[in-house]
C-alpha atoms as a PDB file:
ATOM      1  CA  UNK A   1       0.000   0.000   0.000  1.00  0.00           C
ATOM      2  CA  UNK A   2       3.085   2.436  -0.334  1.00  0.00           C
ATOM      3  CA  UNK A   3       5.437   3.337  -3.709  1.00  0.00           C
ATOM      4  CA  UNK A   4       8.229   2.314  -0.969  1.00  0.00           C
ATOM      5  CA  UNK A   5       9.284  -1.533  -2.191  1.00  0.00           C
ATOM      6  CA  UNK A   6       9.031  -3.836   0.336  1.00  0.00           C
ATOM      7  CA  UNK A   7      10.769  -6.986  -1.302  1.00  0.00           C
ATOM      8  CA  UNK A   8      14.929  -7.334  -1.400  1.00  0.00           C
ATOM      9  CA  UNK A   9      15.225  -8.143  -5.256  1.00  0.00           C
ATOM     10  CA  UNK A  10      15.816  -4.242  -6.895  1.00  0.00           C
ATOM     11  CA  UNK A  11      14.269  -2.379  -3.937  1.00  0.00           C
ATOM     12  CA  UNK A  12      14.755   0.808  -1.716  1.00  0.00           C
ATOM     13  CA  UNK A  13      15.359  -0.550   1.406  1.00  0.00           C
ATOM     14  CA  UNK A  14      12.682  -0.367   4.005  1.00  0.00           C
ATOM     15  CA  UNK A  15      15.358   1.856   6.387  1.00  0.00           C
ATOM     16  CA  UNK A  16      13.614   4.479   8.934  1.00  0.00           C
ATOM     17  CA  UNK A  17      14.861   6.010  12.480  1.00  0.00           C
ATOM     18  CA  UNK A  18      13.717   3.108  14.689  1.00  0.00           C
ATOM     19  CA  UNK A  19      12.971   3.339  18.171  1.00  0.00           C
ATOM     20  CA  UNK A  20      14.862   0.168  20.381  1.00  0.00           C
ATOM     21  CA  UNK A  21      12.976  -3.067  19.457  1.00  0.00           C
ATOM     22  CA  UNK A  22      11.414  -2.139  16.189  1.00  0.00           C
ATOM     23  CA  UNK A  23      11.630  -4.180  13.160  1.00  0.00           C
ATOM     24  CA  UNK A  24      12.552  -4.529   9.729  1.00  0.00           C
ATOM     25  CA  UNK A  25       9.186  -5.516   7.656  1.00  0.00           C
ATOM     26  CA  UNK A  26      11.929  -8.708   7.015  1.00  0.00           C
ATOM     27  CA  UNK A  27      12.736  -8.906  10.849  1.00  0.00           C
ATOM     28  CA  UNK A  28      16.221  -7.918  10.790  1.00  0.00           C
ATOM     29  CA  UNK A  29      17.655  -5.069  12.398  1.00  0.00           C
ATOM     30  CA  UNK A  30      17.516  -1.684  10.882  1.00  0.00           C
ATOM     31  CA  UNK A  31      20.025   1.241  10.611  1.00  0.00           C
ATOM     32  CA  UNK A  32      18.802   4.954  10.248  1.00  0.00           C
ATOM     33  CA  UNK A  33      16.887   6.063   7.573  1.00  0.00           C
ATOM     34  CA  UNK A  34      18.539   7.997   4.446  1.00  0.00           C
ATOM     35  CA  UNK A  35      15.893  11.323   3.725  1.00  0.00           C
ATOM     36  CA  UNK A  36      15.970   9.581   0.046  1.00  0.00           C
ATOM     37  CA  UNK A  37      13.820   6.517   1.728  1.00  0.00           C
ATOM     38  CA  UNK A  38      11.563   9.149   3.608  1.00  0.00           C
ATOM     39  CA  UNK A  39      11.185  11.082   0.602  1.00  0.00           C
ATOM     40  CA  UNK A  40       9.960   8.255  -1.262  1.00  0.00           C
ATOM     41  CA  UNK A  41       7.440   6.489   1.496  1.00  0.00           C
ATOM     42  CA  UNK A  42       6.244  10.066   1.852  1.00  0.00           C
ATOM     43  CA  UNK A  43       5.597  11.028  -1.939  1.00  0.00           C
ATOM     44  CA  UNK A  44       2.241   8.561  -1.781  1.00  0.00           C
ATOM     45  CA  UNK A  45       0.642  10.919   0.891  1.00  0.00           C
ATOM     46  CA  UNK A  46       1.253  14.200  -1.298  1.00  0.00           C
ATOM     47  CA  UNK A  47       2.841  15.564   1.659  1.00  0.00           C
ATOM     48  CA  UNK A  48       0.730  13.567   4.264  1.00  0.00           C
ATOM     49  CA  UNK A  49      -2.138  16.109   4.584  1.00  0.00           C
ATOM     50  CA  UNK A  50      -4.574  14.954   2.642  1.00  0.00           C
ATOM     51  CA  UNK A  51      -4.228  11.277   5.085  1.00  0.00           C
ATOM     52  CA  UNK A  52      -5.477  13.704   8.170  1.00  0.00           C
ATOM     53  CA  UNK A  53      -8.813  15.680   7.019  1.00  0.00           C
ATOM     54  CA  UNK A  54     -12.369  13.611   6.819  1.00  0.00           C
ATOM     55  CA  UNK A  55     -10.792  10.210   7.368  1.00  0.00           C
ATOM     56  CA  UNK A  56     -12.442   8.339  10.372  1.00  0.00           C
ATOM     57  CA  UNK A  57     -15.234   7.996  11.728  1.00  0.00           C
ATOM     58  CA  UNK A  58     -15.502   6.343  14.837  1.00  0.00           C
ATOM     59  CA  UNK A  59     -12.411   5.426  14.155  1.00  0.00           C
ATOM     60  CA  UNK A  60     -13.037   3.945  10.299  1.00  0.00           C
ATOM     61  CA  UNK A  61     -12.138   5.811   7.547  1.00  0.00           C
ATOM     62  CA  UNK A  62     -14.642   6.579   4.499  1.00  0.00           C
ATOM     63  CA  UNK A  63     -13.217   4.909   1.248  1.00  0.00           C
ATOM     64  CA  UNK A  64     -14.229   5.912  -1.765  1.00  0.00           C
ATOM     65  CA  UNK A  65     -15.080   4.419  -4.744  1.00  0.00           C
ATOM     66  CA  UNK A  66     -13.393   6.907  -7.625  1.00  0.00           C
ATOM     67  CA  UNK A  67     -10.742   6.159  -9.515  1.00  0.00           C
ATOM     68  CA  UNK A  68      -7.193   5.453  -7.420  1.00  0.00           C
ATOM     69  CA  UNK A  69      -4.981   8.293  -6.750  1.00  0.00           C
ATOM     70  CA  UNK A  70      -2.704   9.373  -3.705  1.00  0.00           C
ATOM     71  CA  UNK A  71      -5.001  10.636  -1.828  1.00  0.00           C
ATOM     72  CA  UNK A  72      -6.965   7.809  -2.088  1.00  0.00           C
ATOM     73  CA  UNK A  73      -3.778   5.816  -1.584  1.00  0.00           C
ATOM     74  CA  UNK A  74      -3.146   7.282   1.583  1.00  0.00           C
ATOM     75  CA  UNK A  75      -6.862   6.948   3.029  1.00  0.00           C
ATOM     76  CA  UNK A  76      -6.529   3.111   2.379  1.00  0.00           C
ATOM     77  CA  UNK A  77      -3.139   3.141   4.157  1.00  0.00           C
ATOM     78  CA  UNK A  78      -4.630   4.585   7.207  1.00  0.00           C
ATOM     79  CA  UNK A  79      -7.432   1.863   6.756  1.00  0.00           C
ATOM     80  CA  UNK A  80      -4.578  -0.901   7.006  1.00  0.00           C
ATOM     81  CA  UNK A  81      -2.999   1.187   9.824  1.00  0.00           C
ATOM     82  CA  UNK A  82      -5.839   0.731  11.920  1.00  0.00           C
ATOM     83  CA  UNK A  83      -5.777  -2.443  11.300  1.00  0.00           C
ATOM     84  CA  UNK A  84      -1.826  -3.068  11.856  1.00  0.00           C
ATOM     85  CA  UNK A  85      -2.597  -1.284  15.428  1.00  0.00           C
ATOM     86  CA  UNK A  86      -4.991  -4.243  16.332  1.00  0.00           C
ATOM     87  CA  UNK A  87      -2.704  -6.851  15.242  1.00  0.00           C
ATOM     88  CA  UNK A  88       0.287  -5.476  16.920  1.00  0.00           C
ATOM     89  CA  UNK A  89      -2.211  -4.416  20.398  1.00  0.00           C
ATOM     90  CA  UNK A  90      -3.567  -7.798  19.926  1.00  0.00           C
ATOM     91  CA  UNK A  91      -0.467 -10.161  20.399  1.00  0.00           C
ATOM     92  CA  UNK A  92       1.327  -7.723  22.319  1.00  0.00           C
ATOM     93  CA  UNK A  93      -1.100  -8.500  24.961  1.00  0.00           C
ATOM     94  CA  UNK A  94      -1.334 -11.902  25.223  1.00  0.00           C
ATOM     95  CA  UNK A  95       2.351 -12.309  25.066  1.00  0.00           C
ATOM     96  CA  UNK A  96       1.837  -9.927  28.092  1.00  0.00           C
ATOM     97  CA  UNK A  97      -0.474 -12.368  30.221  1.00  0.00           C
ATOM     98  CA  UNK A  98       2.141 -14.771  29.650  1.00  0.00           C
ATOM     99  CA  UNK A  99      -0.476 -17.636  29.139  1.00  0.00           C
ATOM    100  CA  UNK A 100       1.378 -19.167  25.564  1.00  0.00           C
ATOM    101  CA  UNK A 101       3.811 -21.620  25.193  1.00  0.00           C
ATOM    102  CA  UNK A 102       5.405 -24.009  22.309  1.00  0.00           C
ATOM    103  CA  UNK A 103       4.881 -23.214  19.071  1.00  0.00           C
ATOM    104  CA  UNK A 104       1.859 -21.125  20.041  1.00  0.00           C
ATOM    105  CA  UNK A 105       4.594 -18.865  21.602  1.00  0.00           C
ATOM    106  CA  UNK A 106       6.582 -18.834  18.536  1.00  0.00           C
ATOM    107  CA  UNK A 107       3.832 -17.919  16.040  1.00  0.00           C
ATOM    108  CA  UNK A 108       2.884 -15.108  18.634  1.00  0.00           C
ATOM    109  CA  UNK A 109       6.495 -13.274  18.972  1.00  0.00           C
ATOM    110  CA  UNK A 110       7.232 -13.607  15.569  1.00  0.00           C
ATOM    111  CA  UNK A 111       3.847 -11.919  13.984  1.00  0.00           C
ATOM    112  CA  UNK A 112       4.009  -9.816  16.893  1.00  0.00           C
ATOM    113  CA  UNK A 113       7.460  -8.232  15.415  1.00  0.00           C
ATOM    114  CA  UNK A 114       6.142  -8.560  12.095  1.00  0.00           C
ATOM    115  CA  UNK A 115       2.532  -6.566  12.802  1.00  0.00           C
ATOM    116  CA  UNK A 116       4.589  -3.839  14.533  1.00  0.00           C
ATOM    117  CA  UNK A 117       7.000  -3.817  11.603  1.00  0.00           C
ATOM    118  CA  UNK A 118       4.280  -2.908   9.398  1.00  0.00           C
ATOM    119  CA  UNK A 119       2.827  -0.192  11.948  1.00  0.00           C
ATOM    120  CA  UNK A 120       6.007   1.486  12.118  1.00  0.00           C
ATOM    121  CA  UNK A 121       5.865   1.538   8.222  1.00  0.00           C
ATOM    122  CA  UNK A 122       3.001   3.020   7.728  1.00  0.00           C
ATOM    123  CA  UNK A 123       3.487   5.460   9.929  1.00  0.00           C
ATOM    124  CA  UNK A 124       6.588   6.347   8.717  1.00  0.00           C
ATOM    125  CA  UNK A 125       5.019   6.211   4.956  1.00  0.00           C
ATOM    126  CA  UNK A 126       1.985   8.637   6.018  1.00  0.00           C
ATOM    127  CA  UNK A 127       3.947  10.924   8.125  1.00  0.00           C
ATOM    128  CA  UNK A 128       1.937  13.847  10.318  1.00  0.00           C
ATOM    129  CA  UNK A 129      -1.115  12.065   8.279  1.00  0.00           C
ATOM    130  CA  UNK A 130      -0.957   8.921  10.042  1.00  0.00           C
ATOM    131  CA  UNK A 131      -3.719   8.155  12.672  1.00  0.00           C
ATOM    132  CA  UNK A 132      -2.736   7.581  16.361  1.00  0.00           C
ATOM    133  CA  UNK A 133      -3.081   4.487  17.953  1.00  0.00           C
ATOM    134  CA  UNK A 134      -6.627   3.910  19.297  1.00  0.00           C
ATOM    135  CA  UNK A 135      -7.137   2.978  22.519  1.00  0.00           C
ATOM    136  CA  UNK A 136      -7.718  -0.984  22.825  1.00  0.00           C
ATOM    137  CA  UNK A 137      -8.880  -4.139  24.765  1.00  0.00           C
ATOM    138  CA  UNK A 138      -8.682  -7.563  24.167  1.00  0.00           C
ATOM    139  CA  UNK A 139     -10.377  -8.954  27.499  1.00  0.00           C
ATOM    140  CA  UNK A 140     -10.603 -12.530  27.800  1.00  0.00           C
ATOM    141  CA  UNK A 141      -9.418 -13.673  24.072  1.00  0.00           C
ATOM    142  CA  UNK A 142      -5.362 -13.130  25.313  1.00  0.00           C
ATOM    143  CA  UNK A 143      -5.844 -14.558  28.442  1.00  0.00           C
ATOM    144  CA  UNK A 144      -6.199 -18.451  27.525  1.00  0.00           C
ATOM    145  CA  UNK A 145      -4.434 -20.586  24.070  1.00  0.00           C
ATOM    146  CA  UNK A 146      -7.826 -21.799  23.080  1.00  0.00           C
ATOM    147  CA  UNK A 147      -9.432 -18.707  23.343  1.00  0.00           C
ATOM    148  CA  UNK A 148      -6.102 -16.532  21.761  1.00  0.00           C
ATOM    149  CA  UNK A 149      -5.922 -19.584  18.561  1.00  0.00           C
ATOM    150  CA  UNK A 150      -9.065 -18.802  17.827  1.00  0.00           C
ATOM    151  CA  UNK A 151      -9.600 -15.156  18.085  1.00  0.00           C
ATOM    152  CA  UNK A 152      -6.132 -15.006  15.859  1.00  0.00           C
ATOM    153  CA  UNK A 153      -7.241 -17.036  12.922  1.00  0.00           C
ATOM    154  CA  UNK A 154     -10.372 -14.486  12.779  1.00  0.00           C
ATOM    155  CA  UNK A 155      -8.162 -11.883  13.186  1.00  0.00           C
ATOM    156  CA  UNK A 156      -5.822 -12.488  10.852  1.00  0.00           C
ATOM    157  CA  UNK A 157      -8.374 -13.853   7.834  1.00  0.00           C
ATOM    158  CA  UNK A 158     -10.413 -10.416   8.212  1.00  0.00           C
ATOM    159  CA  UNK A 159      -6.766  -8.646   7.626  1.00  0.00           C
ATOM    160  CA  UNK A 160      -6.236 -10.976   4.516  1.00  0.00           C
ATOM    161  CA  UNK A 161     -10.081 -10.058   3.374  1.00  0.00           C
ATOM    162  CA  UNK A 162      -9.513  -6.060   4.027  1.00  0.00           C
ATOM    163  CA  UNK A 163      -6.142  -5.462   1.972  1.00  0.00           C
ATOM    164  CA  UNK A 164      -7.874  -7.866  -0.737  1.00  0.00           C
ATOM    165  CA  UNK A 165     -10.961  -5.687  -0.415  1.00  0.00           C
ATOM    166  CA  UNK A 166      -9.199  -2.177  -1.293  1.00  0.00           C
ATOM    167  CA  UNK A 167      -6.744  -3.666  -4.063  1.00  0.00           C
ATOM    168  CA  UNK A 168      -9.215  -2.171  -6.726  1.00  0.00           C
ATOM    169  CA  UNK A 169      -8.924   1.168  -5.070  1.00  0.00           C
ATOM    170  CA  UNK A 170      -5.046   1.576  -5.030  1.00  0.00           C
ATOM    171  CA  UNK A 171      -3.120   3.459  -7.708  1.00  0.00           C
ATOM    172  CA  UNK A 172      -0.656   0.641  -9.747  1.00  0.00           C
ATOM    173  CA  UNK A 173       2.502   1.042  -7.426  1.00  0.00           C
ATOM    174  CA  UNK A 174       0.744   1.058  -4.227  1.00  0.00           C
ATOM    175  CA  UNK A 175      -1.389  -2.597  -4.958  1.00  0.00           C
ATOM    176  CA  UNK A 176       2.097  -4.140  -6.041  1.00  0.00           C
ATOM    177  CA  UNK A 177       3.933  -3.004  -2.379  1.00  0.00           C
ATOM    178  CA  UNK A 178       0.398  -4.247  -0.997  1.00  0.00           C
ATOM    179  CA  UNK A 179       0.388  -7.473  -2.298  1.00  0.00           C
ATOM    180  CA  UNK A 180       4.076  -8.263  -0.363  1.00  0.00           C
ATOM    181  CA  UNK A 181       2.160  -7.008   2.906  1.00  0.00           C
ATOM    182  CA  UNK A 182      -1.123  -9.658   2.149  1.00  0.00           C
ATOM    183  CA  UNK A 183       1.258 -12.276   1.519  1.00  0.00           C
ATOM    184  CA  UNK A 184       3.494 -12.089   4.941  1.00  0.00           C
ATOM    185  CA  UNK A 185      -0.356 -11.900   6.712  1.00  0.00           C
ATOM    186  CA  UNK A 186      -1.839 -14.848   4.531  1.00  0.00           C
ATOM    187  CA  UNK A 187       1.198 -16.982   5.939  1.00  0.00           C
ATOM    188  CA  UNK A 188       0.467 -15.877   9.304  1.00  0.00           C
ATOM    189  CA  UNK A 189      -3.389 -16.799   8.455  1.00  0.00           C
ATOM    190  CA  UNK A 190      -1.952 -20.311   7.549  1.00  0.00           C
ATOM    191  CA  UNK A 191       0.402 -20.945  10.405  1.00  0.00           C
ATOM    192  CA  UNK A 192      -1.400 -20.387  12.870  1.00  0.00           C
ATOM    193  CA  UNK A 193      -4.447 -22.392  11.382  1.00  0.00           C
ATOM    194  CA  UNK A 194      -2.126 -25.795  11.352  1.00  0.00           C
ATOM    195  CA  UNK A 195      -1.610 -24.910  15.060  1.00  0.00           C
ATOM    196  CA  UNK A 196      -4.699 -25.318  15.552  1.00  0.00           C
ATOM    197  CA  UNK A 197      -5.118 -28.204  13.468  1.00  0.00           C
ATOM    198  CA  UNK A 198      -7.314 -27.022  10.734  1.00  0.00           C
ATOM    199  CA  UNK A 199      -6.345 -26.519   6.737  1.00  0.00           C
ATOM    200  CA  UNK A 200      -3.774 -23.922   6.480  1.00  0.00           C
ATOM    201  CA  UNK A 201      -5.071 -23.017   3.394  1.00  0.00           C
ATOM    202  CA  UNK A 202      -8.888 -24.363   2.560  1.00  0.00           C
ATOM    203  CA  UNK A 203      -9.926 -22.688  -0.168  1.00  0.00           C
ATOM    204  CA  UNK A 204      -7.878 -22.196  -3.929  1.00  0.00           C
ATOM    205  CA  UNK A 205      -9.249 -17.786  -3.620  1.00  0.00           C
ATOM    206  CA  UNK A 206     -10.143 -15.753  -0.738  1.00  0.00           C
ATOM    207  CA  UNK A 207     -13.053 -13.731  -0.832  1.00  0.00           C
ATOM    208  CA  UNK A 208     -12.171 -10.167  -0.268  1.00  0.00           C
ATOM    209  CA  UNK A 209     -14.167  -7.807   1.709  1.00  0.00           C
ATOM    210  CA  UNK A 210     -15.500  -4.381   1.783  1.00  0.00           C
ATOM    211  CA  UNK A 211     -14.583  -1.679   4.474  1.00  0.00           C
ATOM    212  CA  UNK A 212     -18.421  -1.971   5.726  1.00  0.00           C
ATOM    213  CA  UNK A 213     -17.583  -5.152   6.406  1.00  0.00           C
ATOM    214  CA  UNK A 214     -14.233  -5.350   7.883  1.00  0.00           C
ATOM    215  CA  UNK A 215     -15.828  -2.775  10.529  1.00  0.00           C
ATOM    216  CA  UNK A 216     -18.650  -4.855  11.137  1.00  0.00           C
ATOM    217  CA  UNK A 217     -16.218  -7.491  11.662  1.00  0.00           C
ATOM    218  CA  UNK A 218     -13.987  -5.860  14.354  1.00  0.00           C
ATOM    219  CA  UNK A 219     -16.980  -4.170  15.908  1.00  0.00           C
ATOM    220  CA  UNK A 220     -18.240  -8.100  16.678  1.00  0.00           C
ATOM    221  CA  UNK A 221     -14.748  -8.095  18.697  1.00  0.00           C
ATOM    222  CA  UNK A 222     -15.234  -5.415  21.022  1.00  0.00           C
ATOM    223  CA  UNK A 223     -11.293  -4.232  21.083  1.00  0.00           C
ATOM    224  CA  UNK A 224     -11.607  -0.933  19.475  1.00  0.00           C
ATOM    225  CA  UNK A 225     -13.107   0.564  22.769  1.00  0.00           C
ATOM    226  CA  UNK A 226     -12.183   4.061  21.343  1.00  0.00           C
ATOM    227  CA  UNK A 227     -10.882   6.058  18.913  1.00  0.00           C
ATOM    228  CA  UNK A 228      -8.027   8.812  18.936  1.00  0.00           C
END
């Protein structure tokens, strides 16, 4: 969802001023951003204002339906921001309570870096633009493995659904930096679905979903409790 690339092979490295314990969107640690980089994430926003006026809603944005352009780039990036906060909020926490262990803990640190990785991104790519953090909850669904497995696989397939669901609306450059973001989270989707001992990948397509819907989806949850 940004003109920055995001893949190794003839790309602008992802390279920002990190704060200690931030991540690469590969995982590996990062050195200080060149203003070239930040020039480039930037260039999506048209100088990040348009991200900040008429976005959200309690706390959604309004997308659009006209034809892609930045500043329709840069509403769906604070879309997937949004959602990158609940990801990041939502293993944070139960890595918090302490309650994992095995493999469960594994898949949990790991897209933990990973879902902060691509907050730090965005924000970085959307500048003063970029929505703050809202304010979150996860109540019970971090607390126990059964209860964490489950809400994660929902979690993670209504992430998948959303970035599929906006890939019409995204100017050329942005969709093909997208689809390396959709991929990491569809392999998340997967692993964690083996853990749990389902088909890590049941169907041949995924059904993508509308903005409507991904609200209505993490509205069912309950951890939004408020927006900033």
């Amino acid at each position: 969802m940004f003109r920055v690339h995001c893949g190794k092979e003839g790309a602008v490295p992802l390279r920002r001023q990190r704060a200690k314990g931030e991540e690469r969107l590969d995982g590996r640690a990062d050195a200080a951003a060149s203003s070239r980089e930040q020039f480039v994430a930037r260039a999506i926003v048209a100088g990040g204002a348009v991200a900040a006026g008429g976005l959200l809603v309690a706390g959604w944005p309004r997308l659009g339906t006209a034809a892609p352009s930045a500043a329709q780039d840069a509403k769906i990036l604070n879309f997937a921001l949004l959602l990158e906060y609940i990801e990041a909020g939502f293993y944070s926490d139960a890595l918090a309570k302490g309650k994992l262990s095995g493999e469960l803990l594994d898949f949990a640190t790991t897209v933990r870096d990973h879902e902060r990785a691509h907050v730090a991104f965005l924000k970085g790519a959307l500048g003063n633009g970029a929505r703050r953090k809202p304010k979150l909850d996860f109540g019970q669904t971090t607390s126990d493995p059964k209860s964490f497995t489950a809400a994660a696989i929902s979690l993670e397939e209504t992430v998948i659904a959303a970035y599929n669901g906006q890939a019409g609306n995204l100017t050329k450059p942005t969709l093909a930096q997208a689809a390396k973001i959709v991929s990491v989270e569809a392999r998340h989707a997967a692993w964690i679905r083996a853990i749990a001992g389902k088909d890590p990948a049941p169907n041949a397509t995924d059904s993508p979903k509308t903005a409507s819907q991904v609200q209505a989806d993490v509205n069912r949850t309950g951890f939004v409790r408020s927006s900033r």
